[in-house]
Protein backbone atom coordinates (compact mmCIF):
# COMPACT_ATOMS: atom_id res chain seq x y z
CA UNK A 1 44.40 -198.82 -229.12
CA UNK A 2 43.15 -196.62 -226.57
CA UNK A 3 39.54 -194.94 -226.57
CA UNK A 4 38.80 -194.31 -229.92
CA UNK A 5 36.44 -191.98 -231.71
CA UNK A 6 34.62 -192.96 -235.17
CA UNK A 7 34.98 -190.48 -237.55
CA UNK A 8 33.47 -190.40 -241.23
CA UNK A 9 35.09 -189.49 -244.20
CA UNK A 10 33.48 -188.08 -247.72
CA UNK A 11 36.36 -189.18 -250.64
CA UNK A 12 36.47 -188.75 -254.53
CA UNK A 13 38.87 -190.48 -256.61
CA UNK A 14 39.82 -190.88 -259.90
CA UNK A 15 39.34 -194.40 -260.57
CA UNK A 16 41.45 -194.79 -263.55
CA UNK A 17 44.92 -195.91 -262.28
CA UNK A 18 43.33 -198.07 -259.03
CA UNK A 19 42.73 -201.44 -258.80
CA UNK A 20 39.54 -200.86 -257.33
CA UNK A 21 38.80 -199.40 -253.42
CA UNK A 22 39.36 -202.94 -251.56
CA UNK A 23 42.78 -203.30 -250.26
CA UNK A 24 44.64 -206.00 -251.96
CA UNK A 25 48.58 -207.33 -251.55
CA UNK A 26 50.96 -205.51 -254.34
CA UNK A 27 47.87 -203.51 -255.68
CA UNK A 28 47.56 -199.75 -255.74
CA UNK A 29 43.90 -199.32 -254.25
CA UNK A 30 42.04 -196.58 -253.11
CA UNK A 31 41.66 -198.16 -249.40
CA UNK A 32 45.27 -198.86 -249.44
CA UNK A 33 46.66 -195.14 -249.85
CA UNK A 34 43.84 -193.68 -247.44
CA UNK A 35 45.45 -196.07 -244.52
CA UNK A 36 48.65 -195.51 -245.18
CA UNK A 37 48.43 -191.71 -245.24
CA UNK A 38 45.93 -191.47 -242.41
CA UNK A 39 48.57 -194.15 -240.56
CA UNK A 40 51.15 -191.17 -241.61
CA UNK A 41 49.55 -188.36 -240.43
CA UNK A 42 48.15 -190.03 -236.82
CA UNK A 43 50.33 -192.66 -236.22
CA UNK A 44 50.74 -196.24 -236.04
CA UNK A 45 48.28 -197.84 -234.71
CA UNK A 46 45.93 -194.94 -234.50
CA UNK A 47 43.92 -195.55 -236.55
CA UNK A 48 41.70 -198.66 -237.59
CA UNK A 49 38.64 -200.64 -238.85
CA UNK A 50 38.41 -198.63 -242.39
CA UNK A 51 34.98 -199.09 -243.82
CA UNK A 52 33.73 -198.05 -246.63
CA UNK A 53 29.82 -197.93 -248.21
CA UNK A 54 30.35 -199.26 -251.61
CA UNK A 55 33.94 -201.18 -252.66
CA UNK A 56 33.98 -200.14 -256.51
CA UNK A 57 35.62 -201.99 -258.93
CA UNK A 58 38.58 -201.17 -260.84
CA UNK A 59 38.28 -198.19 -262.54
CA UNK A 60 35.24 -196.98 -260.99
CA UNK A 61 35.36 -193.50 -259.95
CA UNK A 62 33.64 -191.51 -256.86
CA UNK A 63 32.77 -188.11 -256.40
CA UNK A 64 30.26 -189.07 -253.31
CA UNK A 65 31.96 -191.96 -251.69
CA UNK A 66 31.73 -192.85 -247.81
CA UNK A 67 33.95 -194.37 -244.81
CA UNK A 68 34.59 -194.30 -241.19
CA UNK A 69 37.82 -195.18 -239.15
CA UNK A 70 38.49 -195.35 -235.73
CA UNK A 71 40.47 -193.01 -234.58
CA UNK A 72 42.58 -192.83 -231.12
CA UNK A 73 40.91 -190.32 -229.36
CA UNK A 74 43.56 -188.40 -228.18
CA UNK A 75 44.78 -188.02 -231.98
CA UNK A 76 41.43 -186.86 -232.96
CA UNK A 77 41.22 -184.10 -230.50
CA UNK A 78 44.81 -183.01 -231.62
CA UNK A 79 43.97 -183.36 -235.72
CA UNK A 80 40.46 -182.82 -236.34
CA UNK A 81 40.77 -179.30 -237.14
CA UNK A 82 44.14 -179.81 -239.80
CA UNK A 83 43.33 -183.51 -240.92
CA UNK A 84 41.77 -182.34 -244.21
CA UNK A 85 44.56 -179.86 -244.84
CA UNK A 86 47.32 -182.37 -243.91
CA UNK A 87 45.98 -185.39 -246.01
CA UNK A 88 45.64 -183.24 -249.24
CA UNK A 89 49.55 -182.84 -249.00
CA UNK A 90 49.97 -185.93 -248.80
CA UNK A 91 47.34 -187.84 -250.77
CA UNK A 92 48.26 -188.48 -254.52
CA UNK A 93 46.22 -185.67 -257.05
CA UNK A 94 43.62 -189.05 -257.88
CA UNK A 95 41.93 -189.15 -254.44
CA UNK A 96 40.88 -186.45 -251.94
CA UNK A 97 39.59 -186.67 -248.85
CA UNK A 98 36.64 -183.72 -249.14
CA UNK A 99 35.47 -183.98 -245.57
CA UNK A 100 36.55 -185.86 -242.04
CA UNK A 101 33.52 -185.78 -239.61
CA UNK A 102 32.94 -187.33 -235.72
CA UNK A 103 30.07 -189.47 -235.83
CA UNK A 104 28.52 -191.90 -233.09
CA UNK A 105 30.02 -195.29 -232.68
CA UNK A 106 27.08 -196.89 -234.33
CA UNK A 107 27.63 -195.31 -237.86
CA UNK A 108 28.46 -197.91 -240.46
CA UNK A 109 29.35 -196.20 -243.48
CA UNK A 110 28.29 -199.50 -245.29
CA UNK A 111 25.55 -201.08 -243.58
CA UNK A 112 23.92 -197.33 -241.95
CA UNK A 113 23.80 -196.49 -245.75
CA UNK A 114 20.01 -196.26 -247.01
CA UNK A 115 21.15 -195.68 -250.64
CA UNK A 116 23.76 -195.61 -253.21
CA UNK A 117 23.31 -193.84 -256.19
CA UNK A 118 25.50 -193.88 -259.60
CA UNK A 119 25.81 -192.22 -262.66
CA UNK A 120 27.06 -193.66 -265.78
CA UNK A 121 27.94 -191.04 -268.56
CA UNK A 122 27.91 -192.42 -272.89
CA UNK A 123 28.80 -190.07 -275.85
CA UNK A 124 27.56 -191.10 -279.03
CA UNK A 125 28.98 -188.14 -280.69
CA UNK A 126 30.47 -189.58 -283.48
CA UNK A 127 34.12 -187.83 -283.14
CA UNK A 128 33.89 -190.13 -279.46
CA UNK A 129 34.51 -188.65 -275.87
CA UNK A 130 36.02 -185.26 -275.42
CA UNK A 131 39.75 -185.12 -274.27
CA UNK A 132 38.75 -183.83 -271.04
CA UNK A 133 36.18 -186.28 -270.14
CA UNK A 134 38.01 -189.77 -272.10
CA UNK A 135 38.54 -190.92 -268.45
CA UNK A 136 34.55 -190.53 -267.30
CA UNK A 137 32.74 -190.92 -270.22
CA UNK A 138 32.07 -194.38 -272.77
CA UNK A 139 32.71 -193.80 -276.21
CA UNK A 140 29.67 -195.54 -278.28
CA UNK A 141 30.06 -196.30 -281.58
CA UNK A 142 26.37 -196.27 -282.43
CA UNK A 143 23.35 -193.39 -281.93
CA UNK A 144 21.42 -194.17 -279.10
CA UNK A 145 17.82 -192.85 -278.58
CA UNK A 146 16.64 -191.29 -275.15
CA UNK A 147 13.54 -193.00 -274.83
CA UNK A 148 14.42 -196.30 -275.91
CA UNK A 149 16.68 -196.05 -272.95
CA UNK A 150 14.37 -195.12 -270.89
CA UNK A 151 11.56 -197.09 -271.51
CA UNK A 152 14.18 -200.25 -271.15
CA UNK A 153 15.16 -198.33 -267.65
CA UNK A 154 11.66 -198.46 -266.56
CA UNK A 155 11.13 -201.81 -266.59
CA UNK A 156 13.90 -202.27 -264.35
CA UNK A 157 12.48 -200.22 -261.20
CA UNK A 158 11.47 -202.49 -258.47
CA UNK A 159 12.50 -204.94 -255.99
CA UNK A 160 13.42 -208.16 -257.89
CA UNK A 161 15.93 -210.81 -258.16
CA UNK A 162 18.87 -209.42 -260.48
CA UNK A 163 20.60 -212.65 -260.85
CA UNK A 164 21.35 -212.23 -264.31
CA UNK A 165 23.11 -208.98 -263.96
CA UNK A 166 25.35 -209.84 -260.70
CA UNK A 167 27.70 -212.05 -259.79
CA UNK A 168 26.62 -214.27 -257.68
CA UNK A 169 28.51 -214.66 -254.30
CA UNK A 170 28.13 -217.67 -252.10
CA UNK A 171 25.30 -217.00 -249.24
CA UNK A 172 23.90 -213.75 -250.89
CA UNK A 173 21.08 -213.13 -252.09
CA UNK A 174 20.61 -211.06 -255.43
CA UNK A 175 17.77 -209.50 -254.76
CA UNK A 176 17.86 -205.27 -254.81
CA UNK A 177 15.03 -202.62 -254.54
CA UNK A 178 15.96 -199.94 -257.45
CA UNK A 179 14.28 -196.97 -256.49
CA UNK A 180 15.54 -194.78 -259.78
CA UNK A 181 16.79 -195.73 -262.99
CA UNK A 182 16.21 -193.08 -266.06
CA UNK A 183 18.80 -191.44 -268.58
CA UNK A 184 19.09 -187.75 -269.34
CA UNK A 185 20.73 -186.17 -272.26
CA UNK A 186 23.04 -183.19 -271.06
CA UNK A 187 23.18 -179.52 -273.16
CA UNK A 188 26.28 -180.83 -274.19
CA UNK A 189 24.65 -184.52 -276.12
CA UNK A 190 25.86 -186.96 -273.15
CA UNK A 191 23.50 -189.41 -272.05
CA UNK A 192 23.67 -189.84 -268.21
CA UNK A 193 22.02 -193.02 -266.65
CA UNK A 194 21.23 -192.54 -262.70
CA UNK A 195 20.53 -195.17 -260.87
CA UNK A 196 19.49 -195.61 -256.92
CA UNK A 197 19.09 -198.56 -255.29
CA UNK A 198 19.46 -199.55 -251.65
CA UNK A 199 22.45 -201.82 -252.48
CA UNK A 200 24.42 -203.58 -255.53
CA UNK A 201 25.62 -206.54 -256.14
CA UNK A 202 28.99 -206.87 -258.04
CA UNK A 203 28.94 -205.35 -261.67
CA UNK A 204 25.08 -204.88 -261.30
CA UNK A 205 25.23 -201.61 -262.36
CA UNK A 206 27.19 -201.92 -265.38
CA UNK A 207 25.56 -204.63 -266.55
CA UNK A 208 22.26 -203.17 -266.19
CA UNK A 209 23.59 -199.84 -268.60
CA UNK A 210 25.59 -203.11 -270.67
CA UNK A 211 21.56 -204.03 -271.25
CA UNK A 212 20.32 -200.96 -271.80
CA UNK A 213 22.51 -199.68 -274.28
CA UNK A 214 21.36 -202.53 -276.31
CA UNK A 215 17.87 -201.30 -276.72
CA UNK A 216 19.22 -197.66 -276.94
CA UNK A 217 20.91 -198.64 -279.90
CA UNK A 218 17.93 -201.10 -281.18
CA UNK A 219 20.03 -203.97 -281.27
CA UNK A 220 17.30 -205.68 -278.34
CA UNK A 221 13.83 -204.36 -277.78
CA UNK A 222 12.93 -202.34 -275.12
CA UNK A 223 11.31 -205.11 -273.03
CA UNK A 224 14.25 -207.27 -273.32
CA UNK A 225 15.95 -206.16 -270.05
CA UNK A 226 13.37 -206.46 -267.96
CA UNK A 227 12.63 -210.25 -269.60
CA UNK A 228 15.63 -211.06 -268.03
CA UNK A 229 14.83 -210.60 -264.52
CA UNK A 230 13.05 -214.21 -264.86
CA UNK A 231 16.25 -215.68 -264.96
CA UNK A 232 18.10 -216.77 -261.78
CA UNK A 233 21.76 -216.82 -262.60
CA UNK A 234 23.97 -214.41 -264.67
CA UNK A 235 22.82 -213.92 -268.10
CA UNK A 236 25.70 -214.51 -270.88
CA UNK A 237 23.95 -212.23 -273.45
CA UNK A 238 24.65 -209.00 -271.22
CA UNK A 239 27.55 -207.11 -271.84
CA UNK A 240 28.83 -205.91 -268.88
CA UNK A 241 29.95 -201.85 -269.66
CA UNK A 242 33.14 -200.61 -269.18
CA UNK A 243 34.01 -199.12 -265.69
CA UNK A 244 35.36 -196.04 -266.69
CA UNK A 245 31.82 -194.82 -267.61
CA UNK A 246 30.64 -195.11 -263.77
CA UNK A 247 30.91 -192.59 -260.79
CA UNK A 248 29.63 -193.10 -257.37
CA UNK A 249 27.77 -189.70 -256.87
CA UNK A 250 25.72 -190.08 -253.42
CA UNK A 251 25.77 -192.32 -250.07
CA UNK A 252 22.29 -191.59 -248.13
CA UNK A 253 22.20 -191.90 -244.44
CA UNK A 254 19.69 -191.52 -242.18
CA UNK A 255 19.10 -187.98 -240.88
CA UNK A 256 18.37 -188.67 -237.17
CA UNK A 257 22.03 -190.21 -235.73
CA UNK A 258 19.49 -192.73 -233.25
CA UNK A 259 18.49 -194.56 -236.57
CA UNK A 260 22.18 -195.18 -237.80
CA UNK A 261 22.11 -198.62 -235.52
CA UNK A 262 18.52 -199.74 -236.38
CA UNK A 263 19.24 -199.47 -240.38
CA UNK A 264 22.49 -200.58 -239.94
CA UNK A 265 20.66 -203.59 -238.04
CA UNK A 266 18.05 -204.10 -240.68
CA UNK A 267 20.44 -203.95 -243.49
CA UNK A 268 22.49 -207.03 -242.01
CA UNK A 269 19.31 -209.37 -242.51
CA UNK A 270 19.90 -211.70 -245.31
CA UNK A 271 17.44 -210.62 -247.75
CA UNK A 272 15.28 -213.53 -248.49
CA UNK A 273 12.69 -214.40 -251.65
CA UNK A 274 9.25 -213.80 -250.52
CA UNK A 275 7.35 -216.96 -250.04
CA UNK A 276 5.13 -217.57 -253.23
């Protein structure tokens, strides 16, 4: 490809009917339909390297989600100005590209990225979720209290090792720095968990709400969740929540474009136990 020029991309989607955002053979993904429309609407060739900050699972949805493509220049110069506009007539109603932005080569939508932050949204109303929100929002079949959610959330805050709520990959580490975790109950009697963290592991944060909602509910005492952290491989007493329940919301970045290389630098160190 000839001299390109990286552009970002802000996407929501509608998690529901994708198997998650990776690309995968005979799957309908999220990545998968943004290449092949951008691929339409530049050209073959024209566009590469998609990269995205967090690959959420199937049946996660975004509203705050992050990428960056390389784009021939040439095509750039000729479709910055109409690539929103074109891609929303073409991209299916359960994804939209929001906003298409040239950034300098050393953006990395994942590893510039110096947070991610998710919401997860439960109804214990006891006639369930409403029709509107069935796709966003966990039906539980139990009344959860506020601050036994919260007071299980707090214990959680912190860097430490969250083996028991990932799963585990060879050569990475499980260690995260959450930087929020609390719950919120909306006007309308939904509890909303957010939680911030630098980076997640696979199913982290659903298994850390799977946790929670077991104190909310006083099946486990509060402390329980944050017992667990002394364990260093998945725990088979957490539930891991259902996806539909979680949104990415946010994708922080540094504000100063010169630091997009240094975190992006720091972020690829293997982060290591510290030496007890």
């Amino acid at each position: 490809m000839e001299a390109a020029t990286r552009v970002r991309l802000d996407v929501a989607y509608d998690g529901t009917d994708f198997s998650g955002w990776a690309a995968q053979p005979d799957r309908r993904t999220v990545a998968g339909v943004i290449t092949e429309m951008l691929t339409r609407v530049v050209g073959v060739g024209q566009v590469t390297g998609l990269t995205v900050a967090g690959r959420t699972d199937a049946g996660v949805h975004a509203t705050g989600q992050v990428c960056h493509v390389d784009v021939a220049a040439a095509g750039w110069r000729e479709l910055q100005d109409s690539l929103v506009r074109r891609l929303a007539g073409l991209l299916p109603p359960d994804v939209r590209v929001r906003a298409v932005t040239e950034v300098p080569a050393e953006f990395d939508a994942r590893f510039s990225a110096t947070f991610r932050r998710y919401e997860y949204r439960v109804t214990d109303a006891r006639h369930g979720a409403e029709p509107l929100r069935r796709y966003d929002t966990l039906a539980w079949p139990r009344p959860l209290e506020l601050a036994a959610l919260n007071a299980a959330a707090a214990g959680l805050v912190g860097e430490h090792d969250f083996a028991a709520y990932c799963r585990r990959k060879e050569h990475a580490t499980t260690i995260r720095a959450i930087t929020r975790l609390d719950w919120r109950r909306d006007p309308d009697g939904t509890l909303v968990a957010t939680v911030q963290a630098d980076a997640f592991c696979q199913a982290m944060v659903r298994s850390l709400v799977g946790a929670m909602l077991a104190a909310g509910d006083g099946r486990r005492p509060v402390e329980w969740a944050a017992g667990l952290l002394t364990l260093r491989e998945r725990s088979s007493e957490v539930t891991v929540a259902p996806a539909h329940g979680l949104t990415l919301v946010e994708v922080g970045y540094p504000t100063e474009p010169a630091e997009f290389a240094r975190r992006a630098e720091a972020t690829r160190r293997l982060r290591l136990p510290a030496a007890s």
